[in-house]
PDB file of N, CA and C in Angstrom:
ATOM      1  N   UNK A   1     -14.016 120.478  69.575  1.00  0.00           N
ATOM      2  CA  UNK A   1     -13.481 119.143  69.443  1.00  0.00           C
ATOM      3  C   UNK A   1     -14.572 118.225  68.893  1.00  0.00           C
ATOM      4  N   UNK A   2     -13.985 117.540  67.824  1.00  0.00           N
ATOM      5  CA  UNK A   2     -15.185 116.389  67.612  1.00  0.00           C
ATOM      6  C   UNK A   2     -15.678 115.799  68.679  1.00  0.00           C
ATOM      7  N   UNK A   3     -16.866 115.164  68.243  1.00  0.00           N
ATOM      8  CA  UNK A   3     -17.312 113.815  69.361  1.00  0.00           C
ATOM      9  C   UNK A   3     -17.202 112.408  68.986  1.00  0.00           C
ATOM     10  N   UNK A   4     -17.069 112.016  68.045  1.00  0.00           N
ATOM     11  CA  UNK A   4     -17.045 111.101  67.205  1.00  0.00           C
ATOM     12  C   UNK A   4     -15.329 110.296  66.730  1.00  0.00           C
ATOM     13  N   UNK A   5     -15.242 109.172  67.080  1.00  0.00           N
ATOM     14  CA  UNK A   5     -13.633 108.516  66.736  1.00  0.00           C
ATOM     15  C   UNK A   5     -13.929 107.341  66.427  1.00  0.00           C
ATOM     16  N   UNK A   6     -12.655 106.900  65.886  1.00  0.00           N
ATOM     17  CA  UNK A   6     -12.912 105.252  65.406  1.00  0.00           C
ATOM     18  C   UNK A   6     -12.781 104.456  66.234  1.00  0.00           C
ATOM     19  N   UNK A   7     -11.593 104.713  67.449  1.00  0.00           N
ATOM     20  CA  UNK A   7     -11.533 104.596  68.536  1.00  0.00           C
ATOM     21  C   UNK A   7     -11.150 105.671  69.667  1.00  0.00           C
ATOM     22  N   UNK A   8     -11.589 104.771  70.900  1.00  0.00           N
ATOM     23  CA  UNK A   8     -10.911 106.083  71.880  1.00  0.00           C
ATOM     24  C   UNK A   8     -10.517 104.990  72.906  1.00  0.00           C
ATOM     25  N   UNK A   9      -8.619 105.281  73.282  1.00  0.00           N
ATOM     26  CA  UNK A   9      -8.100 104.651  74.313  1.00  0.00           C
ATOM     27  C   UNK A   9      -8.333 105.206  75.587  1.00  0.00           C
ATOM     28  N   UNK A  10      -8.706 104.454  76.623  1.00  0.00           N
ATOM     29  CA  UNK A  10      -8.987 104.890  77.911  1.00  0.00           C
ATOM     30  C   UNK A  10      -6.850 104.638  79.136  1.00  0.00           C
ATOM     31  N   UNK A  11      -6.257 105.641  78.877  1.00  0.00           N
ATOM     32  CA  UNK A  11      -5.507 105.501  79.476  1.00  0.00           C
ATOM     33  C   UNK A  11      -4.258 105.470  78.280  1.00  0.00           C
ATOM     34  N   UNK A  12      -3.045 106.781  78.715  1.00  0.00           N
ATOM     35  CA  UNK A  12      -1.845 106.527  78.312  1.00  0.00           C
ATOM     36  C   UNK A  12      -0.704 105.720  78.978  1.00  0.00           C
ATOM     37  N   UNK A  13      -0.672 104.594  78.947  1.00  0.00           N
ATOM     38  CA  UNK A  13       0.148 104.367  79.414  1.00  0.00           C
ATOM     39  C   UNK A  13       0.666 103.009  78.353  1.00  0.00           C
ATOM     40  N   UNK A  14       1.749 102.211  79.488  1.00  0.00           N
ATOM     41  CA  UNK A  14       2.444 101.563  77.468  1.00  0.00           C
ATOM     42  C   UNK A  14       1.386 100.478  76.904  1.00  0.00           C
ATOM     43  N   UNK A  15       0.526 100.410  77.342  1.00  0.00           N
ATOM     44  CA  UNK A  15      -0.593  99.349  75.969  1.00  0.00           C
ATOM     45  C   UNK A  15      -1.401 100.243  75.171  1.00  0.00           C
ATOM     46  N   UNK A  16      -1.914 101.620  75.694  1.00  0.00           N
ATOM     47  CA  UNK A  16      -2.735 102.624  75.184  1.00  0.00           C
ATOM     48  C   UNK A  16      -1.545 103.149  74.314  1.00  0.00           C
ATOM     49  N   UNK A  17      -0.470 104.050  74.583  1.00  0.00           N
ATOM     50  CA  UNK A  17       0.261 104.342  73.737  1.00  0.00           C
ATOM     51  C   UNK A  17       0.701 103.779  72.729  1.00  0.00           C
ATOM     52  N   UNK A  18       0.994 102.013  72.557  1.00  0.00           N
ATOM     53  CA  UNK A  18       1.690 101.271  72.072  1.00  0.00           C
ATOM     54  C   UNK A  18      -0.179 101.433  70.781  1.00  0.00           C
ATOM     55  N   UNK A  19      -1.666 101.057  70.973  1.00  0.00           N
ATOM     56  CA  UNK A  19      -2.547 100.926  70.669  1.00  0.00           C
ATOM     57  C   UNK A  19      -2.612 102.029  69.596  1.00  0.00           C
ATOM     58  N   UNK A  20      -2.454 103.294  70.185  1.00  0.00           N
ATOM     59  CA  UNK A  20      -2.803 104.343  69.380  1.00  0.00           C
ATOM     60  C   UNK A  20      -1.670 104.828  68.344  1.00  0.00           C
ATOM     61  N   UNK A  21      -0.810 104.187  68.311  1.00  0.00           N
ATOM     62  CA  UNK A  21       0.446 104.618  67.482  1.00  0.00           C
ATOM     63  C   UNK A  21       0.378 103.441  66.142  1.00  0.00           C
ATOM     64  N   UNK A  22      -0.470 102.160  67.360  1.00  0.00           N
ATOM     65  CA  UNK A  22      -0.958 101.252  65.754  1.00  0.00           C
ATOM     66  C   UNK A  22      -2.069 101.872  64.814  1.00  0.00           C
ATOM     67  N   UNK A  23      -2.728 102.388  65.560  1.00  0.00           N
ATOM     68  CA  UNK A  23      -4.456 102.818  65.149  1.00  0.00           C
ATOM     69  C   UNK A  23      -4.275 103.418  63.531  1.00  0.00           C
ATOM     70  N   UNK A  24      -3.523 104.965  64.607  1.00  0.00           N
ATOM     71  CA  UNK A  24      -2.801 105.864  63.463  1.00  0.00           C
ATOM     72  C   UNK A  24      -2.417 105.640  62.313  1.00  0.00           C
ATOM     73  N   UNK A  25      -1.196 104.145  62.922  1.00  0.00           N
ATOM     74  CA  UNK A  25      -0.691 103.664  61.121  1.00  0.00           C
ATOM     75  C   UNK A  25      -1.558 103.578  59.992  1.00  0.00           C
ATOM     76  N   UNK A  26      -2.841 102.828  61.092  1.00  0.00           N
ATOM     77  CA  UNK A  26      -3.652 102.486  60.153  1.00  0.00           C
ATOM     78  C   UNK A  26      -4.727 103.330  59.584  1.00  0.00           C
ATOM     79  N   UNK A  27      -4.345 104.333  59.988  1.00  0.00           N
ATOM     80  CA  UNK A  27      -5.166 105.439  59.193  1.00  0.00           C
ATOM     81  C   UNK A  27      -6.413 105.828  60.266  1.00  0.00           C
ATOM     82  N   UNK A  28      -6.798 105.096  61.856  1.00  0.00           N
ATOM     83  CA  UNK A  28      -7.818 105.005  62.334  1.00  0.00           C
ATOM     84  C   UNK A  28      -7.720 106.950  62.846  1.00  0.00           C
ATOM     85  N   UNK A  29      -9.319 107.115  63.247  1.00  0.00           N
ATOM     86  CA  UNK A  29      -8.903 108.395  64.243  1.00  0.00           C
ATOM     87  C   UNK A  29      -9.243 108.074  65.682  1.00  0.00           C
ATOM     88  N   UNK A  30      -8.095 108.456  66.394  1.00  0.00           N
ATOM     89  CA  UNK A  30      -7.717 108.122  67.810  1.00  0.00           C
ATOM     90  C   UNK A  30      -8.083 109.462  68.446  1.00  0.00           C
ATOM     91  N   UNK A  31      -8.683 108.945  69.546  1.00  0.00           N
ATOM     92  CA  UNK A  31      -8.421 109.793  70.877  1.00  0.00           C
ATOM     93  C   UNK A  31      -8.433 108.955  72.038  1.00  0.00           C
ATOM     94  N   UNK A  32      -7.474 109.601  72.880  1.00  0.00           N
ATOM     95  CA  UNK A  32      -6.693 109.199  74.119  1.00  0.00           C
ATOM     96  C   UNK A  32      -7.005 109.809  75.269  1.00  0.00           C
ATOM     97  N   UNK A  33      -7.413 109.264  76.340  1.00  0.00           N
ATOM     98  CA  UNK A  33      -8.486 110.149  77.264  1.00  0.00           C
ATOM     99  C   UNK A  33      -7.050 109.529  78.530  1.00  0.00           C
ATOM    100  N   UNK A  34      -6.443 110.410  79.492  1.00  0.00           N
ATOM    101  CA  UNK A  34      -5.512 110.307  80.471  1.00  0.00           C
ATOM    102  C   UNK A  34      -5.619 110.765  81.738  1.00  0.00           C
ATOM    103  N   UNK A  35      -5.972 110.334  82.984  1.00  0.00           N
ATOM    104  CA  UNK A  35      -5.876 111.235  84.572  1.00  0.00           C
ATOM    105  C   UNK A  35      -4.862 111.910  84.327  1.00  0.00           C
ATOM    106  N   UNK A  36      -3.559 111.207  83.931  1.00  0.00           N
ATOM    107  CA  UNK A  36      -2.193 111.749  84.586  1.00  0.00           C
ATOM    108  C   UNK A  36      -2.375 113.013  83.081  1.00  0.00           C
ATOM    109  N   UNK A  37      -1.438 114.354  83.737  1.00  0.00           N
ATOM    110  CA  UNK A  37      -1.086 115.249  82.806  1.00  0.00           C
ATOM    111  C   UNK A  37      -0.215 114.514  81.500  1.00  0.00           C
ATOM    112  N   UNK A  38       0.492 113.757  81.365  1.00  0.00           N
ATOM    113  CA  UNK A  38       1.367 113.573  81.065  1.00  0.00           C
ATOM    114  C   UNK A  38       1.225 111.470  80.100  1.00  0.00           C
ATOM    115  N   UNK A  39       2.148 110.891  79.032  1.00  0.00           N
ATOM    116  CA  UNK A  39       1.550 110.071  78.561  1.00  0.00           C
ATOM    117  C   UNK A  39       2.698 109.460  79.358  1.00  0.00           C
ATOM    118  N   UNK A  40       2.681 108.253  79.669  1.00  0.00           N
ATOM    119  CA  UNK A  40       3.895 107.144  80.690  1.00  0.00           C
ATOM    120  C   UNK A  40       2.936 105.689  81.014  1.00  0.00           C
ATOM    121  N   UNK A  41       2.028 106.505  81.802  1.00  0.00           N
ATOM    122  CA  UNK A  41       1.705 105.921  82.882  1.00  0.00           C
ATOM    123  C   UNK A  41       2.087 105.176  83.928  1.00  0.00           C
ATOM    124  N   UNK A  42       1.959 104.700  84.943  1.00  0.00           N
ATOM    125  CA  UNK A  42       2.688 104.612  85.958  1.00  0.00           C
ATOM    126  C   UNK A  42       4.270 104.008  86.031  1.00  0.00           C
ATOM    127  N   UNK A  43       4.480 103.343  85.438  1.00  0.00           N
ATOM    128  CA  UNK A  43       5.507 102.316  84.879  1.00  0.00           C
ATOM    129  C   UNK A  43       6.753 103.269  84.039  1.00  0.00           C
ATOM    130  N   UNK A  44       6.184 103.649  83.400  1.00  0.00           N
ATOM    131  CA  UNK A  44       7.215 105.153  82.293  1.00  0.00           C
ATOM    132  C   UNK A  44       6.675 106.861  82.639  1.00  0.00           C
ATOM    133  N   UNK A  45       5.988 107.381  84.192  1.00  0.00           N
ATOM    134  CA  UNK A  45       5.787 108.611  84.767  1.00  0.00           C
ATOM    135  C   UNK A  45       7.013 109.089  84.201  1.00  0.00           C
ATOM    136  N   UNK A  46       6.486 109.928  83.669  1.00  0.00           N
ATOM    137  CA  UNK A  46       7.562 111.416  83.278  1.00  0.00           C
ATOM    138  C   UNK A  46       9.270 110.863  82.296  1.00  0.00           C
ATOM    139  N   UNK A  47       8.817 109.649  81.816  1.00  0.00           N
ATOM    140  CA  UNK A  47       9.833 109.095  81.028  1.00  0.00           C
ATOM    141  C   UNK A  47       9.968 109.762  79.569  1.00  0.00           C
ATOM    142  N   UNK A  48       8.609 110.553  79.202  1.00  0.00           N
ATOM    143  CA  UNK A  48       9.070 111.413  78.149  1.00  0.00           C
ATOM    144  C   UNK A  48       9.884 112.872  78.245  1.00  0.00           C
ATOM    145  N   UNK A  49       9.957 113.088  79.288  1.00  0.00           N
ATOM    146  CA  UNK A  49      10.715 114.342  79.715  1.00  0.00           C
ATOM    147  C   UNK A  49      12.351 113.750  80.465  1.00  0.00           C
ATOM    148  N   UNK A  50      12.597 112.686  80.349  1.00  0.00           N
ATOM    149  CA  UNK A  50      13.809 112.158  81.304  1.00  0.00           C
ATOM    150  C   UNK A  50      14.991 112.375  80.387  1.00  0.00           C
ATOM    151  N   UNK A  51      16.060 113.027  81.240  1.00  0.00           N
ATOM    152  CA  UNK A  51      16.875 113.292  80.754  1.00  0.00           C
ATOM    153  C   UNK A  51      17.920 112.007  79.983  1.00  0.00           C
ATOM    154  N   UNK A  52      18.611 112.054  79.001  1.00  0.00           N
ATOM    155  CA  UNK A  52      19.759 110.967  78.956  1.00  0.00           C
ATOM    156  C   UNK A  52      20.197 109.897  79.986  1.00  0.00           C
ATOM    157  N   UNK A  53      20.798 111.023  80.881  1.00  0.00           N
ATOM    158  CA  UNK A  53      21.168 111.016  82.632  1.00  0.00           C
ATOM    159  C   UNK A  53      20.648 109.697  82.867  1.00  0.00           C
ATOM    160  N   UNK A  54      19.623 110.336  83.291  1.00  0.00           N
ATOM    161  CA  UNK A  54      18.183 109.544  83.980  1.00  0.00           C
ATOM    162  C   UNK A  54      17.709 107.916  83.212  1.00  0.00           C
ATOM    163  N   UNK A  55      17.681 108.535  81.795  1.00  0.00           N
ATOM    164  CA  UNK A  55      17.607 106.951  81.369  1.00  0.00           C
ATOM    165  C   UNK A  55      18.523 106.230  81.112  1.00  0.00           C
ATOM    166  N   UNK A  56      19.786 106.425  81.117  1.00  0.00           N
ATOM    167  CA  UNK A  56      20.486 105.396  81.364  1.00  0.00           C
ATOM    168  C   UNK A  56      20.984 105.013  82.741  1.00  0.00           C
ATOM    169  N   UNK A  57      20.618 105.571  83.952  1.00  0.00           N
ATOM    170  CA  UNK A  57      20.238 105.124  85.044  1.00  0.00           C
ATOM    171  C   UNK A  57      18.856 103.904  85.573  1.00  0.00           C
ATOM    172  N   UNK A  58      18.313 104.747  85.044  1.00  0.00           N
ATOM    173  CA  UNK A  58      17.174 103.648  85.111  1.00  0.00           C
ATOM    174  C   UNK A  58      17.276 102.397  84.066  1.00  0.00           C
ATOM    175  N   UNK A  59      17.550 102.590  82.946  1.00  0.00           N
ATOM    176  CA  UNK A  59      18.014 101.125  82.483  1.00  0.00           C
ATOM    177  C   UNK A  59      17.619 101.097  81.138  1.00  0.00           C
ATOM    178  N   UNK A  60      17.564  99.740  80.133  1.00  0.00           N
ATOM    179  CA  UNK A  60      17.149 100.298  78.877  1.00  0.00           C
ATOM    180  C   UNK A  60      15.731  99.613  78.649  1.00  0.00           C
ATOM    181  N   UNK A  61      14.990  99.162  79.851  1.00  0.00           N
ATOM    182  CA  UNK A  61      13.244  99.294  79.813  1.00  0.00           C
ATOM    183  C   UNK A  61      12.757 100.569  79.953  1.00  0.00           C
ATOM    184  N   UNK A  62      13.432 101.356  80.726  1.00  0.00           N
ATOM    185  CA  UNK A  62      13.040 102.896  80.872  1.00  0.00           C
ATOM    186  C   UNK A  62      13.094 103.270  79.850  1.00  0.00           C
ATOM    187  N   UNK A  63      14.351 103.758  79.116  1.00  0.00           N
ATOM    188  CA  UNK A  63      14.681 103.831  78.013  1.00  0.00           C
ATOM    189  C   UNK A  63      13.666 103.253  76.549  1.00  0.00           C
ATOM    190  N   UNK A  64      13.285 102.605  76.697  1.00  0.00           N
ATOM    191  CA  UNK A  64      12.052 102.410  75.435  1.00  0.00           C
ATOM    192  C   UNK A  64      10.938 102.608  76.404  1.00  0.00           C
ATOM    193  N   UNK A  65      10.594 103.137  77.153  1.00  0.00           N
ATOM    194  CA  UNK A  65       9.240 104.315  77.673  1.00  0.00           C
ATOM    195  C   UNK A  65       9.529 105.112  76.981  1.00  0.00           C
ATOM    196  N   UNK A  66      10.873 105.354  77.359  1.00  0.00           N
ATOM    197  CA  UNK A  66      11.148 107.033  76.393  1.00  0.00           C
ATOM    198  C   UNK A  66      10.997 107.445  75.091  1.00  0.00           C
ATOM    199  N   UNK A  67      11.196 106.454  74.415  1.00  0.00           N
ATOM    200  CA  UNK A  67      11.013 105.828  73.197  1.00  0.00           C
ATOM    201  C   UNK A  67       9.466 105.814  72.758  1.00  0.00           C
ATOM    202  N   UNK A  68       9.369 105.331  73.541  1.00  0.00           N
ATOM    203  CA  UNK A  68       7.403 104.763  73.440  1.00  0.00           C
ATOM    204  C   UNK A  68       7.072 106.116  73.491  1.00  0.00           C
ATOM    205  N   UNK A  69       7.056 106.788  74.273  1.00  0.00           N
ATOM    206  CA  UNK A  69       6.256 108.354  74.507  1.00  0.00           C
ATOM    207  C   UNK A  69       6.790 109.136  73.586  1.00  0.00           C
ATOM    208  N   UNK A  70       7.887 109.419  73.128  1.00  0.00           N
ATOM    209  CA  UNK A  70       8.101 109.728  71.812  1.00  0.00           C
ATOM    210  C   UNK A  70       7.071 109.845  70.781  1.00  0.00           C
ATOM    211  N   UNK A  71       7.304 108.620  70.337  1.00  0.00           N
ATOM    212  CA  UNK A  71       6.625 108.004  69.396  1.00  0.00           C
ATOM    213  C   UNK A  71       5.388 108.479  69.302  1.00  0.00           C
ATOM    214  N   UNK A  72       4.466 107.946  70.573  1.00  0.00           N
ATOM    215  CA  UNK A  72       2.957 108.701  70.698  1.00  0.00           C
ATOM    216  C   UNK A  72       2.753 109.566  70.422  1.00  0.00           C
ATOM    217  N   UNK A  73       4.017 110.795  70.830  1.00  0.00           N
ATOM    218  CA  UNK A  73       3.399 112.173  70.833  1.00  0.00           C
ATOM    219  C   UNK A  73       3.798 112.780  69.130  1.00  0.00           C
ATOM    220  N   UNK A  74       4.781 111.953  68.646  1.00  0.00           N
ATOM    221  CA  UNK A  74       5.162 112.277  67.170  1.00  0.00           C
ATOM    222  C   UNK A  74       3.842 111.768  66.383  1.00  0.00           C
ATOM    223  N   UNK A  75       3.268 110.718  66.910  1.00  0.00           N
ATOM    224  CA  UNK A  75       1.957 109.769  65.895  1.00  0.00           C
ATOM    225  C   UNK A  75       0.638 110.881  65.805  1.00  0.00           C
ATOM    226  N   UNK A  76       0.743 111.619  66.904  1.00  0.00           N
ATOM    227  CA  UNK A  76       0.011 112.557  66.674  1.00  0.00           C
ATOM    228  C   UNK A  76      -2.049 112.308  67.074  1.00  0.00           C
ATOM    229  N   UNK A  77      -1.984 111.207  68.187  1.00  0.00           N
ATOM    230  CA  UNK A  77      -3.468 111.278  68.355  1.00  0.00           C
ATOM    231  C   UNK A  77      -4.021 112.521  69.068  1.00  0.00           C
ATOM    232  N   UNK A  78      -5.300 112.750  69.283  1.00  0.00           N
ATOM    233  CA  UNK A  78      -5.685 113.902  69.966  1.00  0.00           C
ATOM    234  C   UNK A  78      -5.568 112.993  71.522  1.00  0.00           C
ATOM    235  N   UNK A  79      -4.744 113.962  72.413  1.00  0.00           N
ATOM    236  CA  UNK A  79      -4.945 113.053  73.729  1.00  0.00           C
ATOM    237  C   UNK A  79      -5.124 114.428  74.573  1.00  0.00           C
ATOM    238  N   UNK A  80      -6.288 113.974  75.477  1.00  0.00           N
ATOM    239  CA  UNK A  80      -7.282 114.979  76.323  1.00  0.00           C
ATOM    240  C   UNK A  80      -6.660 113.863  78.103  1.00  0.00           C
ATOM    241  N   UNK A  81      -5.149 115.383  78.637  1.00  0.00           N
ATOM    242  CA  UNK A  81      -5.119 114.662  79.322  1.00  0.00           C
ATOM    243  C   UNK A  81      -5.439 115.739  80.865  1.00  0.00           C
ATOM    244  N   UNK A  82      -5.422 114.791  81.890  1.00  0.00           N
ATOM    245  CA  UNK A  82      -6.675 115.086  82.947  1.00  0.00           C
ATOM    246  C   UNK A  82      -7.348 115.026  82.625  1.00  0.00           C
ATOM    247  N   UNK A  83      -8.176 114.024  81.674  1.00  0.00           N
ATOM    248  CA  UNK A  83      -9.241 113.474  81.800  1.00  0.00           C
ATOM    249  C   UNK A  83      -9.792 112.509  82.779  1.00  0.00           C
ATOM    250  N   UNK A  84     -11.399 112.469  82.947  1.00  0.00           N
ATOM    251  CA  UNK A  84     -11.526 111.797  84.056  1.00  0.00           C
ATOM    252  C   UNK A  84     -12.922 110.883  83.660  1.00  0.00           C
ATOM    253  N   UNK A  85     -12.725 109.541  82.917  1.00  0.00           N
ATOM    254  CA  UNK A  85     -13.691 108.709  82.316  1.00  0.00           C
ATOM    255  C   UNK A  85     -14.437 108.431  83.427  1.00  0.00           C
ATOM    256  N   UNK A  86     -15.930 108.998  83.670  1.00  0.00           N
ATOM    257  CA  UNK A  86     -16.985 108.200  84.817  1.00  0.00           C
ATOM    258  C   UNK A  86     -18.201 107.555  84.333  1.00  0.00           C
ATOM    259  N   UNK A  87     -17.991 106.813  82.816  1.00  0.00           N
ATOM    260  CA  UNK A  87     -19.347 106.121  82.599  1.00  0.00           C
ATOM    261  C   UNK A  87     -18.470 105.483  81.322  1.00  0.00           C
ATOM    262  N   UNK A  88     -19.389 104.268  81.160  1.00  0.00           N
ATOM    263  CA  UNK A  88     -19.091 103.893  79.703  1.00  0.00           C
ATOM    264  C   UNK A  88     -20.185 102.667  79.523  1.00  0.00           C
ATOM    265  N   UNK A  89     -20.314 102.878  77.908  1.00  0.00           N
ATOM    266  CA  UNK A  89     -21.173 101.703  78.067  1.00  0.00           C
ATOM    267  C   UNK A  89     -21.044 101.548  76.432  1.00  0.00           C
ATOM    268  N   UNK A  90     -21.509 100.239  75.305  1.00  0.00           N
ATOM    269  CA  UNK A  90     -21.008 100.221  74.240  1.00  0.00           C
ATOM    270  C   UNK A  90     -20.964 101.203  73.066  1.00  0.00           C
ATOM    271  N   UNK A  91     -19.852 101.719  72.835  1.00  0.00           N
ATOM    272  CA  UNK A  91     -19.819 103.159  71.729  1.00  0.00           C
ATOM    273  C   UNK A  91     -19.609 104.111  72.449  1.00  0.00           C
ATOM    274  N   UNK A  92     -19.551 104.213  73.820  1.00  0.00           N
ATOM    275  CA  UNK A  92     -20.061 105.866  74.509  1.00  0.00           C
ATOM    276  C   UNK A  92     -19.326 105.728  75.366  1.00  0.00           C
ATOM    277  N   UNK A  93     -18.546 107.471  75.430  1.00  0.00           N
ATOM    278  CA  UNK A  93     -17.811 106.999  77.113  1.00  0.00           C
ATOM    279  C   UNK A  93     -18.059 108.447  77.658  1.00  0.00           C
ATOM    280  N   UNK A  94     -18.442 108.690  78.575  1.00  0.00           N
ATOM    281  CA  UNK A  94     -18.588 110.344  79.300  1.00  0.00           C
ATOM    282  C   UNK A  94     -17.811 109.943  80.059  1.00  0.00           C
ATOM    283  N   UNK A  95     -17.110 111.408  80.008  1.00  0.00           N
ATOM    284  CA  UNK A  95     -16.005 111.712  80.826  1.00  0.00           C
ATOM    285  C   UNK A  95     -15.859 113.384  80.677  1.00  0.00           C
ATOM    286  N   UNK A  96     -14.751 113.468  81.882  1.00  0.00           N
ATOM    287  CA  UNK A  96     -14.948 115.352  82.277  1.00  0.00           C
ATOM    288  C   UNK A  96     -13.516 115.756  81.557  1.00  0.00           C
ATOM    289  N   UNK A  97     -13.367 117.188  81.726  1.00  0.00           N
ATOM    290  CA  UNK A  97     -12.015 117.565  81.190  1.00  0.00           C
ATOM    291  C   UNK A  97     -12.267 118.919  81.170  1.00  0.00           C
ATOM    292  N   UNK A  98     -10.957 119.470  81.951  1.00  0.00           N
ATOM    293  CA  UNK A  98     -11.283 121.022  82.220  1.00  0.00           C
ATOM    294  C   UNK A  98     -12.599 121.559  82.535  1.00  0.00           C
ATOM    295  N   UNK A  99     -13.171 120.841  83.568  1.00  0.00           N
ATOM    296  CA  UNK A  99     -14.686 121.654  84.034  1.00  0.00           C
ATOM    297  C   UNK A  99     -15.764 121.255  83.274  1.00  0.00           C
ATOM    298  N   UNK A 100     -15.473 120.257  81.461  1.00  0.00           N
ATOM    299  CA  UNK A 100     -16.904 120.409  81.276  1.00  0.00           C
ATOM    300  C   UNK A 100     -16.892 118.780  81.071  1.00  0.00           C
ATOM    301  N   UNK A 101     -18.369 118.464  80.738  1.00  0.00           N
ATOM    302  CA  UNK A 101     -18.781 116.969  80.474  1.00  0.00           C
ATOM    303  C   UNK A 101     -19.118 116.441  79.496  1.00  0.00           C
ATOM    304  N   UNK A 102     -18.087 115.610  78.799  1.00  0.00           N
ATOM    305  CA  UNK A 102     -17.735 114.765  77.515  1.00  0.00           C
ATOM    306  C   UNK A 102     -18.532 114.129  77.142  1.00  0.00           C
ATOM    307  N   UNK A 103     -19.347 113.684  75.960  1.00  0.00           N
ATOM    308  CA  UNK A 103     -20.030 112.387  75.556  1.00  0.00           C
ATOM    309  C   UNK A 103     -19.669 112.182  73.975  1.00  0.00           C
ATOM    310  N   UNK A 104     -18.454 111.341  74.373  1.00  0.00           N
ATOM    311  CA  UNK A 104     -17.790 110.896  73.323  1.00  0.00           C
ATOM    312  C   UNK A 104     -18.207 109.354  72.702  1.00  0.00           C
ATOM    313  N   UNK A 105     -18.023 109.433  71.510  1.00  0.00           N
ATOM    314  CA  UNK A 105     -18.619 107.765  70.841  1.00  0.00           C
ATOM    315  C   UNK A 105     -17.292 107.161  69.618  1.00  0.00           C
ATOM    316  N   UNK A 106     -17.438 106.132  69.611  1.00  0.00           N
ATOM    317  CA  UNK A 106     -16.569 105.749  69.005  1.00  0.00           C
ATOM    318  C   UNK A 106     -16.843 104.411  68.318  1.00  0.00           C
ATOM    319  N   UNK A 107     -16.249 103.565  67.026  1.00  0.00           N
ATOM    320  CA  UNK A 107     -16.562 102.496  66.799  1.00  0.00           C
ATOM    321  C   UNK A 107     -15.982 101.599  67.556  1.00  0.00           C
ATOM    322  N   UNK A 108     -15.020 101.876  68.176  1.00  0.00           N
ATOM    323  CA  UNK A 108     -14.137 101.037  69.748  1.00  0.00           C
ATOM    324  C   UNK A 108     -13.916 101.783  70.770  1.00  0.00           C
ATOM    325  N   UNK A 109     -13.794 101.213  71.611  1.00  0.00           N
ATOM    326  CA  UNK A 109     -12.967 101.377  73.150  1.00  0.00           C
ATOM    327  C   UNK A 109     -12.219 100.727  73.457  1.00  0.00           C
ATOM    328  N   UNK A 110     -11.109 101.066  74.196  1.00  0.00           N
ATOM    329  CA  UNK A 110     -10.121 100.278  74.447  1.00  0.00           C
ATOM    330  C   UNK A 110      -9.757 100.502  76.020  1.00  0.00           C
TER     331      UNK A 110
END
C-alpha cells in the first residue's frame, strides 16, 4: 500500500464519506482510515447493506445513508477499515490495521 495521499479522512461516516466522494471528483487521492468494519458510521451503521424493507422503515434520511454509502464505495477511495488512528500531527497520521503500524502522510487531514 502506498504511504503517501493528497488526503486522508479520519472516519467513515456521513461528512468523511460525503468528503471523499468530493476529493475523488476532483481527481484528489483519498484514503479513508475507519474503527467500524463497515462505511455508515454511527448514524447510517450497516445502512449500506439494509434491505429495501428496512429503509423504508426507517425513513428517507436512512435512505440517503444508503445512498451515501453507495456512492462511497462506487467513488472508489482506498478505505482501510478497522483501522485504529493513535497519533497525528501535521501531514502524518500513525495508525494500526491488521496487526501492523501505519505512518501515513498526506497533503490534508480531515
Amino acid at each position: 500500500m502506498r504511504t503517501h495521499w493528497d488526503i486522508i479522512i479520519i472516519g467513515a461516516g456521513p461528512a468523511g464519506m460525503a468528503a471523499a466522494c468530493e476529493a475523488i471528483s476532483l481527481g484528489a487521492s483519498v484514503l479513508v482510515l475507519d474503527r467500524k468494519r463497515e462505511p455508515g458510521g454511527q448514524i447510517f451503521c450497516a445502512a449500506g447493506r439494509a434491505s429495501e424493507e428496512k429503509r423504508n422503515f426507517l425513513g428517507a434520511e436512512y435512505t440517503r445513508g444508503h445512498e451515501l454509502v453507495q456512492r462511497f464505495l462506487q467513488a472508489g477511495p482506498t478505505f482501510l477499515s478497522g483501522a485504529e488512528v493513535w497519533h497525528l500531527k501535521p501531514g502524518v497520521v500513525y495508525a494500526s490495521h491488521e496487526g501492523r503500524s501505519l505512518y501515513l502522510t498526506a497533503g490534508q487531514i480531515l
